[in-house]
Structures are given as structure tokens and as C-alpha cells.
N, C-alpha and C. Protein backbone atom coordinates (compact mmCIF):
# COMPACT_ATOMS: atom_id res chain seq x y z
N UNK A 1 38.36 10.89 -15.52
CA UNK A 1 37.30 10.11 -16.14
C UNK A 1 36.67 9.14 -15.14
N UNK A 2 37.27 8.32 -14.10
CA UNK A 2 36.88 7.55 -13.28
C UNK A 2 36.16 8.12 -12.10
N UNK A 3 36.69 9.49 -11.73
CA UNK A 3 35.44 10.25 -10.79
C UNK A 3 33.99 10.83 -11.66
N UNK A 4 34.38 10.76 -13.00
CA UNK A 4 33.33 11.26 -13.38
C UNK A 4 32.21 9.96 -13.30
N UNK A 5 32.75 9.01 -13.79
CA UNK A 5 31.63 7.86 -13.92
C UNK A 5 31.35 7.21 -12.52
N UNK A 6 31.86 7.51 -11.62
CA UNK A 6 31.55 7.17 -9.93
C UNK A 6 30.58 8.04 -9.50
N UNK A 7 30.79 9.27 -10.18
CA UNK A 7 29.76 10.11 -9.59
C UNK A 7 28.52 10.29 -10.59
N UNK A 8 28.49 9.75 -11.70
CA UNK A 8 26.95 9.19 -12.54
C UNK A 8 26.36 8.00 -11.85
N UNK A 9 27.26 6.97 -11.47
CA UNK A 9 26.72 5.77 -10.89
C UNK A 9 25.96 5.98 -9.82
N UNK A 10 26.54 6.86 -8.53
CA UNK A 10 26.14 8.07 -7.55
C UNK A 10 24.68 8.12 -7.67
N UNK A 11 24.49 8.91 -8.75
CA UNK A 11 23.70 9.94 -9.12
C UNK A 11 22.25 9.01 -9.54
N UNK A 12 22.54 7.91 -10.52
CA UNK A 12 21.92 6.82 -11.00
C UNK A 12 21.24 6.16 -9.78
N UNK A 13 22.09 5.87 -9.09
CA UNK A 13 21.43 4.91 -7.75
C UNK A 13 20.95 5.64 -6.59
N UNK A 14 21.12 6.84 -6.40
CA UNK A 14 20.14 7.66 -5.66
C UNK A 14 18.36 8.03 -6.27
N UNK A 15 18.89 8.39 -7.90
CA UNK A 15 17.84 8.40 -8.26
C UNK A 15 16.67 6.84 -8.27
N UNK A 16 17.23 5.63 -8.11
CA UNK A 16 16.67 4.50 -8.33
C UNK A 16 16.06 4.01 -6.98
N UNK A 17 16.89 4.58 -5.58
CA UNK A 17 16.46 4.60 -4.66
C UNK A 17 15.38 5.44 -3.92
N UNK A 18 15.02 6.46 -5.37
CA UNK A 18 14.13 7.13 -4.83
C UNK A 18 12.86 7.19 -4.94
N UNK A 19 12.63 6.08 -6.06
CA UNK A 19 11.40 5.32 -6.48
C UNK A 19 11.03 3.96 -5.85
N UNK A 20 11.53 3.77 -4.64
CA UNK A 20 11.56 2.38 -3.92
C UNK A 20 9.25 2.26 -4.08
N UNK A 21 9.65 0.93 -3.32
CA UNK A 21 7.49 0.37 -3.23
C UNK A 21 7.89 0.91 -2.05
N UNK A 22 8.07 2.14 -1.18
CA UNK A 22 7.27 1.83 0.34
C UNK A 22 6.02 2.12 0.04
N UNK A 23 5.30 1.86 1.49
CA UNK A 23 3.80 1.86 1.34
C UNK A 23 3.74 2.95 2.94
N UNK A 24 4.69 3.52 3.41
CA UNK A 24 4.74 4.55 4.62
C UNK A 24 4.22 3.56 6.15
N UNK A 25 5.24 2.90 6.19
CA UNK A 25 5.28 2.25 7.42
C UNK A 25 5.46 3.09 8.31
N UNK A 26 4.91 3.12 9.50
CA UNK A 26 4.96 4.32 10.22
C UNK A 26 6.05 3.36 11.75
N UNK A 27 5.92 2.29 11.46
CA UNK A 27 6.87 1.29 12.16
C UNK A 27 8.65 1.96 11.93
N UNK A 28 8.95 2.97 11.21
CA UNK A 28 10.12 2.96 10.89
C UNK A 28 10.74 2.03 10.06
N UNK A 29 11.91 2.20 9.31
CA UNK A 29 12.75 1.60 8.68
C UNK A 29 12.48 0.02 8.74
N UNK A 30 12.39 -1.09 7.81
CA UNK A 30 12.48 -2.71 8.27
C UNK A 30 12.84 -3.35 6.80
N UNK A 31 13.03 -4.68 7.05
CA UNK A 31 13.29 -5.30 5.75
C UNK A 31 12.18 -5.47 5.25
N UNK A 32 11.15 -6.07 6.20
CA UNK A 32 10.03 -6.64 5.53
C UNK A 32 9.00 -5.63 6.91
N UNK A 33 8.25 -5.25 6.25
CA UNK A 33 6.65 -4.94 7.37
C UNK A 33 5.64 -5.16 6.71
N UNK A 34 4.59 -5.57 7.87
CA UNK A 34 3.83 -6.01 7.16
C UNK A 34 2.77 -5.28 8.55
N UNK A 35 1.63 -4.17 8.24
CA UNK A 35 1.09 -3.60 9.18
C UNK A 35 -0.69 -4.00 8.98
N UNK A 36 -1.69 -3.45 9.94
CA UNK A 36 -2.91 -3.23 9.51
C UNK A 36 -3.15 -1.71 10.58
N UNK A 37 -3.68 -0.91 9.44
CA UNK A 37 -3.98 0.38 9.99
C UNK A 37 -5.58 0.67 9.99
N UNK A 38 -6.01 1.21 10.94
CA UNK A 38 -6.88 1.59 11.28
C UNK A 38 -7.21 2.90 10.70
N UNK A 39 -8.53 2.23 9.70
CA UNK A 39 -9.07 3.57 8.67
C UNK A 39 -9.99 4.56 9.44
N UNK A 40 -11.33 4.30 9.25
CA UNK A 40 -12.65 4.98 9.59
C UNK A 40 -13.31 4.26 9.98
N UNK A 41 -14.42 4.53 10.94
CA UNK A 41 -15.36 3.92 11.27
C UNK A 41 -16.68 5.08 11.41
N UNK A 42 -17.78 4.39 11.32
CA UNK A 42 -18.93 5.00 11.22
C UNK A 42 -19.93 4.53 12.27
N UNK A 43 -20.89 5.10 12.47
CA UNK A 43 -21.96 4.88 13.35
C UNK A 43 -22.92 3.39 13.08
N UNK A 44 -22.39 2.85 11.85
CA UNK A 44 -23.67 1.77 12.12
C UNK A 44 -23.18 0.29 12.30
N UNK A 45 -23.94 -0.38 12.92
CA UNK A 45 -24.11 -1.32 13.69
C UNK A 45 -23.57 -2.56 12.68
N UNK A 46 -23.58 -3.82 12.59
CA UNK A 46 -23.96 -5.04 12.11
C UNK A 46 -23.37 -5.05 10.51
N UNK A 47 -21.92 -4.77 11.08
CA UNK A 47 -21.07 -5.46 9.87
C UNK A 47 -20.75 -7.21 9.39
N UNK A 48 -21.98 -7.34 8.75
CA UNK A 48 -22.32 -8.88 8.27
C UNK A 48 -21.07 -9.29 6.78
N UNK A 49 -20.89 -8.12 6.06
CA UNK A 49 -19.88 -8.43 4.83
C UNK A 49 -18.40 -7.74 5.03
N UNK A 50 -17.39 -8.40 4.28
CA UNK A 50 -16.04 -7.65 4.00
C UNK A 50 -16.00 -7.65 2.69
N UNK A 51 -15.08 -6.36 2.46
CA UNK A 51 -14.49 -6.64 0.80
C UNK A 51 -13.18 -5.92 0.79
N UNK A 52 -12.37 -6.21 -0.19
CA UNK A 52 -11.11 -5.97 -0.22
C UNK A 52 -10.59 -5.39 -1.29
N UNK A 53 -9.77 -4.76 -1.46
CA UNK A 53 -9.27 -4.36 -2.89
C UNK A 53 -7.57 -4.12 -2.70
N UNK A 54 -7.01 -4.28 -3.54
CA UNK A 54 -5.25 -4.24 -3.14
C UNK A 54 -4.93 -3.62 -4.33
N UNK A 55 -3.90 -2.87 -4.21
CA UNK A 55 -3.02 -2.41 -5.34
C UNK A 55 -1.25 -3.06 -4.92
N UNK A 56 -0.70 -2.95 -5.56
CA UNK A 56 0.62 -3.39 -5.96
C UNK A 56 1.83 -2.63 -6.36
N UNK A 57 2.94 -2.58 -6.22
CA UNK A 57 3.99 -1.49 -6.34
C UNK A 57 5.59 -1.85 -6.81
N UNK A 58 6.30 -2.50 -7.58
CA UNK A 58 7.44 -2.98 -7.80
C UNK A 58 8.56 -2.07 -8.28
N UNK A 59 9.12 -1.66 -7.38
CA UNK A 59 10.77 -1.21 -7.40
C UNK A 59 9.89 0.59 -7.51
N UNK A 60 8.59 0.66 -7.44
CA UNK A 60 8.60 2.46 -7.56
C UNK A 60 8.23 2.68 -8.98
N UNK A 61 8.52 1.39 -10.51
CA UNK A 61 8.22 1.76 -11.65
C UNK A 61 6.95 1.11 -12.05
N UNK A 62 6.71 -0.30 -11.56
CA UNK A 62 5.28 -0.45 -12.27
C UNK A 62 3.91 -0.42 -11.01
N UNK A 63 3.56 -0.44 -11.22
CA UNK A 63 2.36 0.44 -9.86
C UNK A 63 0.52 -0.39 -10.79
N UNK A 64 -0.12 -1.50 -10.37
CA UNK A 64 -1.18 -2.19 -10.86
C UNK A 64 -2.08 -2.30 -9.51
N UNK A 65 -3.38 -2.59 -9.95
CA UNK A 65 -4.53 -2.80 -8.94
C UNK A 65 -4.90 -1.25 -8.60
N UNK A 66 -6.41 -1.96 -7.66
CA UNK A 66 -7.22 -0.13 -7.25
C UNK A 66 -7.79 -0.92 -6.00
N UNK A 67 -6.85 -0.59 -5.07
CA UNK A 67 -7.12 -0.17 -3.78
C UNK A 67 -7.99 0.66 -3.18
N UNK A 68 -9.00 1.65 -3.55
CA UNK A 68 -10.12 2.18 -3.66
C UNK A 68 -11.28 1.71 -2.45
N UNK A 69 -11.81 2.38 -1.99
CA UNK A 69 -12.65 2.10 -1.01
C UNK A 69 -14.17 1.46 -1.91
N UNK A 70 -14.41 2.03 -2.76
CA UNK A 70 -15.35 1.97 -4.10
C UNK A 70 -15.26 0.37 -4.17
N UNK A 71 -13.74 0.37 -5.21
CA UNK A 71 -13.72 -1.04 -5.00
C UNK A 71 -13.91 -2.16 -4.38
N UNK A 72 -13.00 -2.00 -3.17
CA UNK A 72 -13.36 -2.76 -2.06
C UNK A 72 -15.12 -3.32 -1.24
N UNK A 73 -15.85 -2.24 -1.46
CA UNK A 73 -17.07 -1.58 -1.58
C UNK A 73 -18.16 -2.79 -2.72
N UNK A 74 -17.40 -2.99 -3.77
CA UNK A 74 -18.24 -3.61 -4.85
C UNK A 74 -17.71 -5.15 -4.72
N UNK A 75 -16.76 -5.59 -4.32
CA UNK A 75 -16.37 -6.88 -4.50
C UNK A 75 -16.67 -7.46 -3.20
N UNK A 76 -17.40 -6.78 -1.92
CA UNK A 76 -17.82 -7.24 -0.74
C UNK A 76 -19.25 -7.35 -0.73
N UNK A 77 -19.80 -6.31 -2.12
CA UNK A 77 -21.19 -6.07 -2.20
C UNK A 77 -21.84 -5.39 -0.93
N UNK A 78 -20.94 -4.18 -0.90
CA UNK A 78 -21.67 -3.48 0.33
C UNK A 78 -21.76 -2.66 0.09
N UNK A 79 -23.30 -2.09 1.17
CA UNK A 79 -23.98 -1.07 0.40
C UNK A 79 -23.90 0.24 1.65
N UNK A 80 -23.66 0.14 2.82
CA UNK A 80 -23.76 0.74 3.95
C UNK A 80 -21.90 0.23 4.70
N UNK A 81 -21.29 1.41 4.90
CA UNK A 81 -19.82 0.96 5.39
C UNK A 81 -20.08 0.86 6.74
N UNK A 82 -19.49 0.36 7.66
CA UNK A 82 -18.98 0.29 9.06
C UNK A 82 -17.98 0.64 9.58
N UNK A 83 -17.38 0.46 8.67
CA UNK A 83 -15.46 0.25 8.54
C UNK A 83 -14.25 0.41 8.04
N UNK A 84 -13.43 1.28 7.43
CA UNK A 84 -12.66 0.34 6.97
C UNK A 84 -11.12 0.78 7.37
N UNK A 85 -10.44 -1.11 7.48
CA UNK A 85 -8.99 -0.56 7.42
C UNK A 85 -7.84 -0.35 6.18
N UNK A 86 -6.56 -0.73 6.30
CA UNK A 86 -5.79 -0.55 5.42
C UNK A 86 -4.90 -2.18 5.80
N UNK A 87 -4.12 -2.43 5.37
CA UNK A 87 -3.21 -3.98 5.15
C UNK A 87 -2.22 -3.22 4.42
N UNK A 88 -0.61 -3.22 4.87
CA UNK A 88 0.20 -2.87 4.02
C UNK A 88 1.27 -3.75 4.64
N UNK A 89 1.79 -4.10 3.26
CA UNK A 89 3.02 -4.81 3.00
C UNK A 89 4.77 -3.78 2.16
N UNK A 90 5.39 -4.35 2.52
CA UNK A 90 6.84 -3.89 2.03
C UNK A 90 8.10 -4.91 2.34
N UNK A 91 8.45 -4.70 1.21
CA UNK A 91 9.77 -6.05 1.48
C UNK A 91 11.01 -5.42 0.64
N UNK A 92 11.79 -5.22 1.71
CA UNK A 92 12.80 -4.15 1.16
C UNK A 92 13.12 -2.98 -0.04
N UNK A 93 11.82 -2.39 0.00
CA UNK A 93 11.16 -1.58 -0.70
C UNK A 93 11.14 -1.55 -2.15
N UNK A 94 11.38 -2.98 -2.01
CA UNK A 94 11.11 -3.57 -4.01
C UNK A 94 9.92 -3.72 -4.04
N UNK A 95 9.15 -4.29 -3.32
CA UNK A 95 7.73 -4.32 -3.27
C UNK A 95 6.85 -4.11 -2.43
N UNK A 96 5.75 -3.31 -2.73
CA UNK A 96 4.78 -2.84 -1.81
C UNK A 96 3.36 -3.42 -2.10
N UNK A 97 2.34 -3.25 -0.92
CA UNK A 97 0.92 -3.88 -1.16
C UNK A 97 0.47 -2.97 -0.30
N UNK A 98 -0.80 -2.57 -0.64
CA UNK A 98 -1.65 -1.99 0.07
C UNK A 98 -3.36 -2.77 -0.20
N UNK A 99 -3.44 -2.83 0.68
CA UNK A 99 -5.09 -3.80 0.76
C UNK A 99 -6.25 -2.77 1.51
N UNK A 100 -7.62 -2.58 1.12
CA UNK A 100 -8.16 -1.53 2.11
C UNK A 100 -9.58 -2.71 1.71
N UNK A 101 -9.44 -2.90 3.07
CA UNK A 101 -10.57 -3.44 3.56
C UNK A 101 -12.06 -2.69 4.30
N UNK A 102 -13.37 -3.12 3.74
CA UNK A 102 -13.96 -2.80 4.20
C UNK A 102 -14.85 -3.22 4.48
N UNK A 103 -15.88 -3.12 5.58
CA UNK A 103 -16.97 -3.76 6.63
C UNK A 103 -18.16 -3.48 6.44
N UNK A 104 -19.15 -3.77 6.85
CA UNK A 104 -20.39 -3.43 6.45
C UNK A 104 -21.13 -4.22 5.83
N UNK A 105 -23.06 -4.08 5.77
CA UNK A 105 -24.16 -4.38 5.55
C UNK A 105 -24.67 -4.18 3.95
């Protein structure tokens, strides 16, 4: 009976570990990272606005916000892109952030 319930507990916490927030640090393994990645860029000139949009990620089960280029796009009020990157966060893969920033006229 006691291997059986060691090996549900097992089973339980692999599965719980397999819904962690990463956000794919390409840094490898860390407690905390915190990166900015380099999205797209385009041909035009005279990025005068930014805008941002973030989504959110806790333990792998609740997952809020729209990170969306669209978004990001409407809350910078831009109409022509230049740019854009990414902002990602992770803190021992209980929580994740992703931010996508974008540039432009």
C-alpha cells in the first residue's frame, strides 16, 4: 500500500511539473530570467511610438492577458510597425510574463 501511494504522489508531481509558467528561455535552466528577444523588424524609418501588451501565466493553470502584436499595436496607437520585440519573465516556473513590444509611426 505505501509503494502504491509513493508512486501516485510520483505520478501527481510530475504531472504538476509539467504545467510549470516557462516562457522558453533560451538562456537555459534559472530561478528567475528575465530576457528581451529580438522580434522583427521592417524597412521603415522613424519609430516615434511604442506599445505593449503582456500576457501572464501562473503555475501552467491560469494563463490571462493578450500579448498580441494587434494589441500591442492599438494601445501604442500605431499604425505602420518598425519593430517589434518580446520581454519575458520566469520565476521558478510558477510564473511567467511575456510582453511584445512594438515600434513604430
Amino acid at each position: 500500500m505505501r509503494a502504491k501511494t509513493t508512486f501516485c504522489m510520483l505520478v501527481c508531481a510530475s504531472m504538476l511539473g509539467g504545467g510549470c509558467a516557462t516562457v522558453g528561455a533560451r538562456t537555459g535552466p534559472a530561478a528567475i530570467a528575465l530576457q528581451t528577444e529580438a522580434g522583427t523588424a521592417t524597412s521603415v524609418a522613424g519609430a516615434d511610438k511604442e506599445g505593449r501588451s503582456c500576457s501572464q501565466n501562473i503555475l501552467g493553470i491560469v494563463a490571462i492577458g493578450d500579448s498580441s502584436i494587434a494589441s500591442a499595436k492599438t494601445t501604442g496607437q500605431i499604425t505602420t510597425v518598425s519593430s517589434v520585440d518580446y520581454k519575458l519573465l520566469s520565476i521558478l516556473g510558477f510564473y511567467g510574463r511575456v510582453c511584445t513590444i512594438v515600434r513604430g509611426s
